[in-house]
PDB file of N, CA and C in Angstrom:
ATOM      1  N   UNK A   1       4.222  -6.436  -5.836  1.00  0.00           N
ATOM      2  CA  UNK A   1       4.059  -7.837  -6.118  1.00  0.00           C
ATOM      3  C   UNK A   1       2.669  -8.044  -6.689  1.00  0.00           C
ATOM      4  N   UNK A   2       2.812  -8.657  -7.913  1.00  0.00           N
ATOM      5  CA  UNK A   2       1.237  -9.123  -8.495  1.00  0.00           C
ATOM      6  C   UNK A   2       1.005 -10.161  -8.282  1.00  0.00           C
ATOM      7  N   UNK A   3      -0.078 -10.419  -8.097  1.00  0.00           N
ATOM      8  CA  UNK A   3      -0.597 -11.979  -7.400  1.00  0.00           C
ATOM      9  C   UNK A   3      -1.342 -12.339  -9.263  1.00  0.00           C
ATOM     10  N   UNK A   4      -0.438 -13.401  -9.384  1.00  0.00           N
ATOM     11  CA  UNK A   4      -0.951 -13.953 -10.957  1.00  0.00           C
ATOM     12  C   UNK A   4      -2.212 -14.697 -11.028  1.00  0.00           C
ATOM     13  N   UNK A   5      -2.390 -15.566  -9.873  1.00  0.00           N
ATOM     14  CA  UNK A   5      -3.263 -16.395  -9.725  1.00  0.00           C
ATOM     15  C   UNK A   5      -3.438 -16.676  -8.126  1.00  0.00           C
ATOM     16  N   UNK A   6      -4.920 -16.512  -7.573  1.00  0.00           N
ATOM     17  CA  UNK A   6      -5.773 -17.564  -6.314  1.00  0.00           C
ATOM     18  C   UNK A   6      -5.427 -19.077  -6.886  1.00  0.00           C
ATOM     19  N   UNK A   7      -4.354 -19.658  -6.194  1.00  0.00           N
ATOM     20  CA  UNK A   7      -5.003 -21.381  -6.875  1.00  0.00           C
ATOM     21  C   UNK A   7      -6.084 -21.903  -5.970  1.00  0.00           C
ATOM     22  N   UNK A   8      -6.005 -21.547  -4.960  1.00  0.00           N
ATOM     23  CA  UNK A   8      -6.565 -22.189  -3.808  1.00  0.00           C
ATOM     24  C   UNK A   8      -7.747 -21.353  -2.369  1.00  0.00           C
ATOM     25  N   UNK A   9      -9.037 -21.509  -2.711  1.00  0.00           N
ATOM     26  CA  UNK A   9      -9.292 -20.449  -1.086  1.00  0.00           C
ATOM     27  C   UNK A   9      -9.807 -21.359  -0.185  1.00  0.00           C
ATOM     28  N   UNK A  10      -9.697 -21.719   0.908  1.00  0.00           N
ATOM     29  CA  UNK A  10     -10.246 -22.369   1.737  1.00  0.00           C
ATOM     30  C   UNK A  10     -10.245 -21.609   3.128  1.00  0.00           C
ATOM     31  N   UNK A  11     -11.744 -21.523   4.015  1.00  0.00           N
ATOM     32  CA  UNK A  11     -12.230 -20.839   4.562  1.00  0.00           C
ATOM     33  C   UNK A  11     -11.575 -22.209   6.247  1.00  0.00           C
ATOM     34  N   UNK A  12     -10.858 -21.498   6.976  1.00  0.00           N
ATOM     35  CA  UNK A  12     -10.238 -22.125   8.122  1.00  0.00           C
ATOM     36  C   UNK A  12     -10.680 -22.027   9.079  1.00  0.00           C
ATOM     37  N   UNK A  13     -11.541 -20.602   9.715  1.00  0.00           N
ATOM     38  CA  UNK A  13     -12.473 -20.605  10.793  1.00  0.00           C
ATOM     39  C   UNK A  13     -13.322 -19.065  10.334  1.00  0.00           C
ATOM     40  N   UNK A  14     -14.512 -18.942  11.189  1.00  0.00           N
ATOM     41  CA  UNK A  14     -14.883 -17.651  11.018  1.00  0.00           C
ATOM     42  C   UNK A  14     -13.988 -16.929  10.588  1.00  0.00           C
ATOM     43  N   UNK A  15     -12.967 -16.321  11.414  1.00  0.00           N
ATOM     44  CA  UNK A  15     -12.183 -14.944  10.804  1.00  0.00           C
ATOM     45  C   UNK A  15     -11.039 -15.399  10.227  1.00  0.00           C
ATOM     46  N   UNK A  16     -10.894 -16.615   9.583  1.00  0.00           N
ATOM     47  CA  UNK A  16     -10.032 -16.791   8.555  1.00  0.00           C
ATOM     48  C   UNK A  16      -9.551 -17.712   7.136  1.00  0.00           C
ATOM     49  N   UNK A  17      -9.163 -17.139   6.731  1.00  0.00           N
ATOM     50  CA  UNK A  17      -9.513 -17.586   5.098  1.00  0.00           C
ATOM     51  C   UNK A  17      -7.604 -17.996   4.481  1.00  0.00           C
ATOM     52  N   UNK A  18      -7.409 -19.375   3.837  1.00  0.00           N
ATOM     53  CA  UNK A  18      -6.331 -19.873   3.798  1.00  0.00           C
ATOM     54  C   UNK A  18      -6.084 -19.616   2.404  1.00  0.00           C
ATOM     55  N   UNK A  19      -4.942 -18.576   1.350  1.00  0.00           N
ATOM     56  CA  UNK A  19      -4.949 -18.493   0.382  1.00  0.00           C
ATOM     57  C   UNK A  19      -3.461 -18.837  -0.250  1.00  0.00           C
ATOM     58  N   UNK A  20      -3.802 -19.769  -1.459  1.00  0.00           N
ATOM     59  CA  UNK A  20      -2.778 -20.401  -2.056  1.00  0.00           C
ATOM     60  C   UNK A  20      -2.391 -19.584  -3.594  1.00  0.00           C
ATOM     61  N   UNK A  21      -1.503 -18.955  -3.089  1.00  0.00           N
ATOM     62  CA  UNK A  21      -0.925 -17.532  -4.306  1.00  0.00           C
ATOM     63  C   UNK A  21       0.070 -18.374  -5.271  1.00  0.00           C
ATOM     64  N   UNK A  22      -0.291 -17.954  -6.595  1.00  0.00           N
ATOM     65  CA  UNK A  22       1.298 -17.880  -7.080  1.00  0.00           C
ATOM     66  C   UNK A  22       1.616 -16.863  -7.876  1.00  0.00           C
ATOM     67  N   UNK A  23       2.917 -16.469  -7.908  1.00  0.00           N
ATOM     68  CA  UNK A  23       3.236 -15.274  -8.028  1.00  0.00           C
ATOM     69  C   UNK A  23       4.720 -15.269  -9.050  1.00  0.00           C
ATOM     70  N   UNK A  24       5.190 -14.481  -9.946  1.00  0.00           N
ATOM     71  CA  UNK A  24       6.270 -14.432 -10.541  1.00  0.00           C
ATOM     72  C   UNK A  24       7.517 -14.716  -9.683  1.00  0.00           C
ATOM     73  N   UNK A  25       8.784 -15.632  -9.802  1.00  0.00           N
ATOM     74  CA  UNK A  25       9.581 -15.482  -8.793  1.00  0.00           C
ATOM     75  C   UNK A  25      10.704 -13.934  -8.788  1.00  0.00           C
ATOM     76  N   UNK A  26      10.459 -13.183  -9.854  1.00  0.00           N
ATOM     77  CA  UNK A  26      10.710 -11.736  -9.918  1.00  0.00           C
ATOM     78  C   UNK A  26      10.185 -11.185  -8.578  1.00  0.00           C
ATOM     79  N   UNK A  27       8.887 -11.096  -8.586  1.00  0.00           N
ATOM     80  CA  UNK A  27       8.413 -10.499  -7.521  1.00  0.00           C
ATOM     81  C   UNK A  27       8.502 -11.388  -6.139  1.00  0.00           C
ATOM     82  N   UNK A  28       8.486 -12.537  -5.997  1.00  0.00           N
ATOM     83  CA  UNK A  28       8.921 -13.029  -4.452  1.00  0.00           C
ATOM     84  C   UNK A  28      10.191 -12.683  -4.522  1.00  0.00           C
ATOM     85  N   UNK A  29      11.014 -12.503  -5.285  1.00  0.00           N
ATOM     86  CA  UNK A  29      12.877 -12.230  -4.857  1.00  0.00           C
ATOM     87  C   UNK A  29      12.538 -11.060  -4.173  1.00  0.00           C
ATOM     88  N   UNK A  30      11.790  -9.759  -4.639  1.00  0.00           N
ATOM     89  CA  UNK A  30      11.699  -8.470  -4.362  1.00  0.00           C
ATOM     90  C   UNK A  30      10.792  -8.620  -3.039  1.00  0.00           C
ATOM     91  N   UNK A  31      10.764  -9.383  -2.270  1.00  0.00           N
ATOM     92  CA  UNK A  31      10.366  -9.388  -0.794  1.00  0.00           C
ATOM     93  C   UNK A  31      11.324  -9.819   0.356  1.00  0.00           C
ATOM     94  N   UNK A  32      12.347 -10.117  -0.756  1.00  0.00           N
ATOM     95  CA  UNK A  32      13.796 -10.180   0.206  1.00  0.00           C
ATOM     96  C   UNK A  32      13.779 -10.752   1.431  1.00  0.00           C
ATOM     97  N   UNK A  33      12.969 -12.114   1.229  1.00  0.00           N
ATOM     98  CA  UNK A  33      12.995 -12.847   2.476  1.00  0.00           C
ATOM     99  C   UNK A  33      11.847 -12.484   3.680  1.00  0.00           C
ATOM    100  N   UNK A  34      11.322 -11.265   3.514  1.00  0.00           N
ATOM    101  CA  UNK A  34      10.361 -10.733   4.321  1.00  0.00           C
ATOM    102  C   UNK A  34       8.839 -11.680   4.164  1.00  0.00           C
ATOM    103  N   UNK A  35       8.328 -12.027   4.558  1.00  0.00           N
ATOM    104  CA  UNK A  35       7.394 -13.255   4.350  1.00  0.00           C
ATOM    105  C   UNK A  35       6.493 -12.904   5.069  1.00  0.00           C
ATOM    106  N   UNK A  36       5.979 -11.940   6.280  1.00  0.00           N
ATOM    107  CA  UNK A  36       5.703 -11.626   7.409  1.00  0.00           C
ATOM    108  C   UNK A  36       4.901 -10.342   7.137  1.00  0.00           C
ATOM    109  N   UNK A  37       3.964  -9.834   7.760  1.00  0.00           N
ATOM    110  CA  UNK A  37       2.760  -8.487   7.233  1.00  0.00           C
ATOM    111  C   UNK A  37       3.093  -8.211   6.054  1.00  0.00           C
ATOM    112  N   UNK A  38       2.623  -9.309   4.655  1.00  0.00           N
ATOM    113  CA  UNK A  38       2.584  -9.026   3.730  1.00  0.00           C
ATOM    114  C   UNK A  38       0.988  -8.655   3.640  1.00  0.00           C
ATOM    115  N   UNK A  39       0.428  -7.748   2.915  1.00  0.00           N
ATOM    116  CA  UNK A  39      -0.512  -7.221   2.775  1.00  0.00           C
ATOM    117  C   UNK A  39      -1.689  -7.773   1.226  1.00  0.00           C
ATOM    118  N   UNK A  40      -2.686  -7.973   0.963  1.00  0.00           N
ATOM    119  CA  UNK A  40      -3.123  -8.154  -0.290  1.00  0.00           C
ATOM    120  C   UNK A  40      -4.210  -7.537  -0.056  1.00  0.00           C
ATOM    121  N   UNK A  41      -4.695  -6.408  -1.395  1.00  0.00           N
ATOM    122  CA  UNK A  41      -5.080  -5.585  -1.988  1.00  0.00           C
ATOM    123  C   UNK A  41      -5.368  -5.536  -3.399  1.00  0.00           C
ATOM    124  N   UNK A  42      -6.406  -5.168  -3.959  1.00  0.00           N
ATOM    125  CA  UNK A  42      -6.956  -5.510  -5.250  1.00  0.00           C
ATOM    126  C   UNK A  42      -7.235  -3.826  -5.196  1.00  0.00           C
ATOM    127  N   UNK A  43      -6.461  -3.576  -6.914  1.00  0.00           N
ATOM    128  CA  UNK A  43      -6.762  -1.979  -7.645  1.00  0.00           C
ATOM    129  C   UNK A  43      -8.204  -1.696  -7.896  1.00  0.00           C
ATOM    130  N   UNK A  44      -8.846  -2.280  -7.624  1.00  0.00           N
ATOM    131  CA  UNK A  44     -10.142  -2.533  -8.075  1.00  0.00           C
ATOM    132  C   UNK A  44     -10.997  -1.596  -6.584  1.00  0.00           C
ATOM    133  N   UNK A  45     -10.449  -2.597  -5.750  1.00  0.00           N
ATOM    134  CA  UNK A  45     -11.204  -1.647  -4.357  1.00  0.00           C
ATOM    135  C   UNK A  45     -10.304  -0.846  -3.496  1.00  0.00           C
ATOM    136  N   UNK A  46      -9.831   0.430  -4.123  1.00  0.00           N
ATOM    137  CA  UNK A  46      -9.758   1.747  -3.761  1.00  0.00           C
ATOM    138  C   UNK A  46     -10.934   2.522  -2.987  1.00  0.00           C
ATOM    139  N   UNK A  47     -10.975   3.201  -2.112  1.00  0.00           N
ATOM    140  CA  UNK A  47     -12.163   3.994  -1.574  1.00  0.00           C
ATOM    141  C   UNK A  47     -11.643   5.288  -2.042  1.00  0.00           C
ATOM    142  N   UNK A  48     -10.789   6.243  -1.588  1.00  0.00           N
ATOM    143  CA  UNK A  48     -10.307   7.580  -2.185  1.00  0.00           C
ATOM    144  C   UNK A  48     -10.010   7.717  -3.050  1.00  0.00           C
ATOM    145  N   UNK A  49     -10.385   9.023  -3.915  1.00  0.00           N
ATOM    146  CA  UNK A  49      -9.544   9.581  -4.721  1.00  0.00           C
ATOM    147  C   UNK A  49      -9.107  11.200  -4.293  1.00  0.00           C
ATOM    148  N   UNK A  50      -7.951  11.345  -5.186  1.00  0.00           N
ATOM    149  CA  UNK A  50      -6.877  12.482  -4.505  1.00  0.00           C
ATOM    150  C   UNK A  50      -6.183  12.936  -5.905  1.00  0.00           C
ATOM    151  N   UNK A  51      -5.384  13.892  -5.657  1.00  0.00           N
ATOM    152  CA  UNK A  51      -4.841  14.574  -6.759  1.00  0.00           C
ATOM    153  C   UNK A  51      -3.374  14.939  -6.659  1.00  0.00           C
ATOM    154  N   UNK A  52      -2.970  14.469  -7.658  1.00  0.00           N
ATOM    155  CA  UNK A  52      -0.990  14.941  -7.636  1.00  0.00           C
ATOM    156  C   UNK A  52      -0.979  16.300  -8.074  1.00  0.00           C
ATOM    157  N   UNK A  53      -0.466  17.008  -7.000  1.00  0.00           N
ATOM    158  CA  UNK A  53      -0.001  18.795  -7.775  1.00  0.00           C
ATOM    159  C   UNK A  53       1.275  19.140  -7.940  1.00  0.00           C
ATOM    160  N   UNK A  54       1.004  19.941  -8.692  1.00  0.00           N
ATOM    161  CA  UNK A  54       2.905  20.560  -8.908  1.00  0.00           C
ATOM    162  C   UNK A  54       2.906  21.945  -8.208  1.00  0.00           C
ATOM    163  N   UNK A  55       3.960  21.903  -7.807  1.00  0.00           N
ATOM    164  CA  UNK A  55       4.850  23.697  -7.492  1.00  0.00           C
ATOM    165  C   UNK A  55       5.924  23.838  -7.528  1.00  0.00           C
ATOM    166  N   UNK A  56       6.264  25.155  -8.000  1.00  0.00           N
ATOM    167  CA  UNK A  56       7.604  25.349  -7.559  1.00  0.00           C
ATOM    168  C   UNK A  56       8.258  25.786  -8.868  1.00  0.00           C
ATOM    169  N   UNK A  57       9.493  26.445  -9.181  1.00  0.00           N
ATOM    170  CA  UNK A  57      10.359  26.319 -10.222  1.00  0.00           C
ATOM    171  C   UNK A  57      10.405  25.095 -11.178  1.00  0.00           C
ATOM    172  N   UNK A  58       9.493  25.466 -12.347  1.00  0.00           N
ATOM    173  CA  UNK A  58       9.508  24.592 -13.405  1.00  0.00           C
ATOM    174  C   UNK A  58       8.743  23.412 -13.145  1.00  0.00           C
ATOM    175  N   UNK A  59       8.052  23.418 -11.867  1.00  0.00           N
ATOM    176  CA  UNK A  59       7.216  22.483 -11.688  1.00  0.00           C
ATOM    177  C   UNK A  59       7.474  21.016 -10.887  1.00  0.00           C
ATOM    178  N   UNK A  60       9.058  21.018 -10.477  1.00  0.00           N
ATOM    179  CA  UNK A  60       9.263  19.450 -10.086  1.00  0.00           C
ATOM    180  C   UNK A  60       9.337  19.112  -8.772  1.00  0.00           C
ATOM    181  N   UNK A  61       8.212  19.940  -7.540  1.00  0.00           N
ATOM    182  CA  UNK A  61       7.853  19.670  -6.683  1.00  0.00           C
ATOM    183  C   UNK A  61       6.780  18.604  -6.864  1.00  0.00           C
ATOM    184  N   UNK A  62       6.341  17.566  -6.439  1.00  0.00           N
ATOM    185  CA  UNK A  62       4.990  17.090  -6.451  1.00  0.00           C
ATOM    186  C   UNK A  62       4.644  16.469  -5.231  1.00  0.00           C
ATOM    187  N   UNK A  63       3.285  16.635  -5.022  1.00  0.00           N
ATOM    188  CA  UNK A  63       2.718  16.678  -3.939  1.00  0.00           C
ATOM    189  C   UNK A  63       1.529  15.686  -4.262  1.00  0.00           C
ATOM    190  N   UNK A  64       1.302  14.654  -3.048  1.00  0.00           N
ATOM    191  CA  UNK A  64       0.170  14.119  -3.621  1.00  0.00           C
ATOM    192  C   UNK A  64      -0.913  14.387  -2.404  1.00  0.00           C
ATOM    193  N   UNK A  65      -1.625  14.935  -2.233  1.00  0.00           N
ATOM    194  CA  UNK A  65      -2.506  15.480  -1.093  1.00  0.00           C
ATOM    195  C   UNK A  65      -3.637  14.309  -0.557  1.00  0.00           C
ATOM    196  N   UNK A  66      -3.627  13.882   0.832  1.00  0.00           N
ATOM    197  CA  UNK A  66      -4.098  13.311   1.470  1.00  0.00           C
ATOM    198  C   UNK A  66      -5.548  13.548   1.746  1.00  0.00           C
ATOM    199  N   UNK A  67      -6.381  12.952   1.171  1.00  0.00           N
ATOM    200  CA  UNK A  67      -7.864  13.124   1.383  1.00  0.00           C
ATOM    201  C   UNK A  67      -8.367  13.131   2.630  1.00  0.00           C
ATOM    202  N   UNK A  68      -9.486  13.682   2.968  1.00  0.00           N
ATOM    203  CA  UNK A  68      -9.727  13.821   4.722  1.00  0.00           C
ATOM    204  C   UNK A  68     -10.303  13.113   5.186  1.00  0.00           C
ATOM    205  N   UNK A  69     -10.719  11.793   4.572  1.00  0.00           N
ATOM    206  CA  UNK A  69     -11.092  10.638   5.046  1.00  0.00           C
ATOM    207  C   UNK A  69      -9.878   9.829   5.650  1.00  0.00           C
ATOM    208  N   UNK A  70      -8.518  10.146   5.255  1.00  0.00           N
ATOM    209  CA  UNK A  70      -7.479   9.209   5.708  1.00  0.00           C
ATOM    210  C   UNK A  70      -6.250  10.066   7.005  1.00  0.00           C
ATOM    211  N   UNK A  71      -6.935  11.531   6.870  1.00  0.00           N
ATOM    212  CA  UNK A  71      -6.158  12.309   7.527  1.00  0.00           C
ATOM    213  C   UNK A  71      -6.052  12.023   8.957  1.00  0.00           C
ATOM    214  N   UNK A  72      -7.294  11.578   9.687  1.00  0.00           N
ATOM    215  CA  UNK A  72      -7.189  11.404  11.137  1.00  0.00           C
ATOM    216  C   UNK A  72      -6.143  10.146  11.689  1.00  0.00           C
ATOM    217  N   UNK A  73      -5.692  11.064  12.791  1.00  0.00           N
ATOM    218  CA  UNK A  73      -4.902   9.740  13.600  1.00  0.00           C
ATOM    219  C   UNK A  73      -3.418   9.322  13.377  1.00  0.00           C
ATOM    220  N   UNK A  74      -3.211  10.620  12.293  1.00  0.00           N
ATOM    221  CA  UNK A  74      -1.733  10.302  11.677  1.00  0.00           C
ATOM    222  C   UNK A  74      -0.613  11.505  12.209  1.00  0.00           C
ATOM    223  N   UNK A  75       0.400  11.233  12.661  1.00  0.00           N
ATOM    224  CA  UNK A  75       1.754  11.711  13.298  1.00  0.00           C
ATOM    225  C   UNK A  75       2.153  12.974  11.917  1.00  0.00           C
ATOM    226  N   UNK A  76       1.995  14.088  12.727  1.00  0.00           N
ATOM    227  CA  UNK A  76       2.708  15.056  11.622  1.00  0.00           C
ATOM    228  C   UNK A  76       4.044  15.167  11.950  1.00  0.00           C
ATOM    229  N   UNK A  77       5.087  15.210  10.608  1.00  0.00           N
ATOM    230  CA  UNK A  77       6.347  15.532  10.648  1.00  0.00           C
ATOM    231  C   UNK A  77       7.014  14.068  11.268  1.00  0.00           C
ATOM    232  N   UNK A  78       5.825  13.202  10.758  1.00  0.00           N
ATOM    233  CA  UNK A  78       6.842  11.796  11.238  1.00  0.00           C
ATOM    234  C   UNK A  78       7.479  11.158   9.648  1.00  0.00           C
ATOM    235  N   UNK A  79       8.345  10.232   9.621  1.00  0.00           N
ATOM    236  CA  UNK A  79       8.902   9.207   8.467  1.00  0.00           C
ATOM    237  C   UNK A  79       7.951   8.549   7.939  1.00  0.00           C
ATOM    238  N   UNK A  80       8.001   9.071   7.199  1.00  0.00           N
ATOM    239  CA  UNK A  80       6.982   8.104   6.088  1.00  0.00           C
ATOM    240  C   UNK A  80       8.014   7.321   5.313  1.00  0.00           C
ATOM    241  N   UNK A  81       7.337   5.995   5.008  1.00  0.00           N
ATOM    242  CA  UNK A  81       8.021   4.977   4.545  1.00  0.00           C
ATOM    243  C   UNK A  81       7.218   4.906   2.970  1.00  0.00           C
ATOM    244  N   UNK A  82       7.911   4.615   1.916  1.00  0.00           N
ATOM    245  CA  UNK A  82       6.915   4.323   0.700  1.00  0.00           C
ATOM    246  C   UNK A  82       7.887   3.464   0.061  1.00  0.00           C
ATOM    247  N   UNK A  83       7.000   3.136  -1.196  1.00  0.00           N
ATOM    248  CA  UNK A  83       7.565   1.980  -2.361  1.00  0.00           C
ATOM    249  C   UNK A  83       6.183   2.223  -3.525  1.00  0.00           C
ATOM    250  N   UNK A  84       6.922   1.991  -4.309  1.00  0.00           N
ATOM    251  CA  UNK A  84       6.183   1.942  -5.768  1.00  0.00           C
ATOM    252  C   UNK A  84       6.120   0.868  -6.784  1.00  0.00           C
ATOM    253  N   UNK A  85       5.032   0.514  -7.125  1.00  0.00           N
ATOM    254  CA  UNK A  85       5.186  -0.587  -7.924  1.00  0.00           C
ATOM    255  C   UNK A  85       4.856  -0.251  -9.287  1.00  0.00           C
ATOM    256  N   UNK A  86       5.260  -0.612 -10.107  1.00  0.00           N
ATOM    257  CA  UNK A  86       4.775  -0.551 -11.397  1.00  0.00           C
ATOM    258  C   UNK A  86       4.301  -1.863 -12.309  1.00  0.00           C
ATOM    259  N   UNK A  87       2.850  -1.396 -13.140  1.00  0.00           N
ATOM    260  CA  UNK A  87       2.564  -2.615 -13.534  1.00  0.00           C
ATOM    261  C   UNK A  87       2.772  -1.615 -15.131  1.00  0.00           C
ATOM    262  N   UNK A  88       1.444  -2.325 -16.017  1.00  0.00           N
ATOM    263  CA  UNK A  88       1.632  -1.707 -17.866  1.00  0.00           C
ATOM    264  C   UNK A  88       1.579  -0.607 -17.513  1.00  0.00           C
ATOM    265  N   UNK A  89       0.422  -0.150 -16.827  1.00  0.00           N
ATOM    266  CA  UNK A  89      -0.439   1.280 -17.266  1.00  0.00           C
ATOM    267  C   UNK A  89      -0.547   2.321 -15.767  1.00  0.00           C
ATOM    268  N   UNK A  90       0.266   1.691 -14.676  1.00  0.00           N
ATOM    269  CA  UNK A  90      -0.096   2.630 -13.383  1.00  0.00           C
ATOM    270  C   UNK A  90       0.978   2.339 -12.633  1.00  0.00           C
ATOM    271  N   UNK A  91       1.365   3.590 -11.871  1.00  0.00           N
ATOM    272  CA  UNK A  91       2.378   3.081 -10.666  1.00  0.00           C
ATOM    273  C   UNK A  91       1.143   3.251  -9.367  1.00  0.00           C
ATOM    274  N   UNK A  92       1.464   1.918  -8.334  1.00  0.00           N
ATOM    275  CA  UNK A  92       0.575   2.021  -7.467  1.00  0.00           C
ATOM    276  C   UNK A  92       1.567   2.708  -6.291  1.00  0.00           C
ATOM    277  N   UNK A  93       1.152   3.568  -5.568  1.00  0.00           N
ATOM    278  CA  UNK A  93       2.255   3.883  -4.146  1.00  0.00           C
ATOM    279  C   UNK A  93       1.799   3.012  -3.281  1.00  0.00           C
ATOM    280  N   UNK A  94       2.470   2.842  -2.301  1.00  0.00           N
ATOM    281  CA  UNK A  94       2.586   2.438  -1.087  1.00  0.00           C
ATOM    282  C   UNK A  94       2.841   3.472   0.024  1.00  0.00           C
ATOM    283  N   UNK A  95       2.318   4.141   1.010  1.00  0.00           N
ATOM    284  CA  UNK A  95       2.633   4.940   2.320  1.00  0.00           C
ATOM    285  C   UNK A  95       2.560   3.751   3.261  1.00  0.00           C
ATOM    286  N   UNK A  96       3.078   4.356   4.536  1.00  0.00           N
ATOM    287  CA  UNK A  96       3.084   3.325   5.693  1.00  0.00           C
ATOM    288  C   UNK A  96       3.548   3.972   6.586  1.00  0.00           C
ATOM    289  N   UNK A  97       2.443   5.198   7.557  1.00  0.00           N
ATOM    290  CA  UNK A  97       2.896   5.974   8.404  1.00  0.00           C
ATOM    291  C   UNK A  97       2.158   5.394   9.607  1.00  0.00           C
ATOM    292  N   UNK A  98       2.747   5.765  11.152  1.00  0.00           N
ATOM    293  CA  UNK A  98       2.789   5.529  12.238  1.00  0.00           C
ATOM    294  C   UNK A  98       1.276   6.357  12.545  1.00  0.00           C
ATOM    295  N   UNK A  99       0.300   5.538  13.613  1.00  0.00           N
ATOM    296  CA  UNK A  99      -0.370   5.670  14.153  1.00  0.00           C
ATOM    297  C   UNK A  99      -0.374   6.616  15.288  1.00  0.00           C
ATOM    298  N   UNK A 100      -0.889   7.676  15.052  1.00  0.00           N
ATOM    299  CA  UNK A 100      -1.180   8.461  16.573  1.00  0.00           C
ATOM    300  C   UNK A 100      -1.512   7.846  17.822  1.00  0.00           C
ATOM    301  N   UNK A 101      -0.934   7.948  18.385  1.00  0.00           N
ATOM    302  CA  UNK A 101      -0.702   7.310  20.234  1.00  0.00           C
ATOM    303  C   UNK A 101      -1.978   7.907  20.567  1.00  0.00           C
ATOM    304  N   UNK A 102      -2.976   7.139  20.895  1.00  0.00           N
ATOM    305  CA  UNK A 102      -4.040   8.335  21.756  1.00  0.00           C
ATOM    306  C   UNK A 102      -3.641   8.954  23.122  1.00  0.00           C
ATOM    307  N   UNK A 103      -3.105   7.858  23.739  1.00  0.00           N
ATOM    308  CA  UNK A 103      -2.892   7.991  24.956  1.00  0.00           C
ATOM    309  C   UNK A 103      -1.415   8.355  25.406  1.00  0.00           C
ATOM    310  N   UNK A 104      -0.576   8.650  24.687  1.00  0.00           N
ATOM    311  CA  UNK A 104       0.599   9.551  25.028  1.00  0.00           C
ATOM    312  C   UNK A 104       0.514  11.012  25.248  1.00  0.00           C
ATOM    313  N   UNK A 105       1.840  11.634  25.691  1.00  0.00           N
ATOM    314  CA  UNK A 105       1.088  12.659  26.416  1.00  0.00           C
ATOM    315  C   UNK A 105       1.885  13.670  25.297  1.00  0.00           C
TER     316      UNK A 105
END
């Protein structure tokens, strides 16, 4: 989802900030009613960078390797959830893996 335009920011208390989006109704259909931990993020402020590799027969394994700034705290061999967006010039991914339990045994 691209956010076309801020119409509106108004600051509601210390830790929160009231923002008035508008957005293509292409992309609100593609939230399918989900309205709820929607997330906003600007391409602009990325902290990592990482690298897509290939292996394998003819190459059509790809792998995109997790930098070790993001590695801690994450469930190996759990479901990873993703989605991809595409704008002109980039597909952005989406991951959304489960938090390591500290305290499970």
């Amino acid at each position: 989802m691209k956010i076309n335009i801020i119409e509106k920011i108004k600051k509601v208390s210390n830790d929160r900030v009231s923002l008035n989006l508008l957005i293509s109704n292409n992309d609100f259909l593609k939230l399918s009613g989900y309205l709820n931990n929607v997330h906003v993020f600007s391409e602009n402020n990325l902290e990592y960078n990482t690298r897509l590799i290939k292996r394998g027969k003819k190459e059509n394994t790809k792998y995109i390797l997790l930098p070790k700034g993001l590695r801690e705290g994450l469930i190996p061999n759990n479901n990873v959830k993703c989605n991809k967006i595409e704008t002109e010039d980039k597909y952005i991914l989406i991951f959304s893996v489960d938090k390591l339990d500290r305290f499970a045994n």
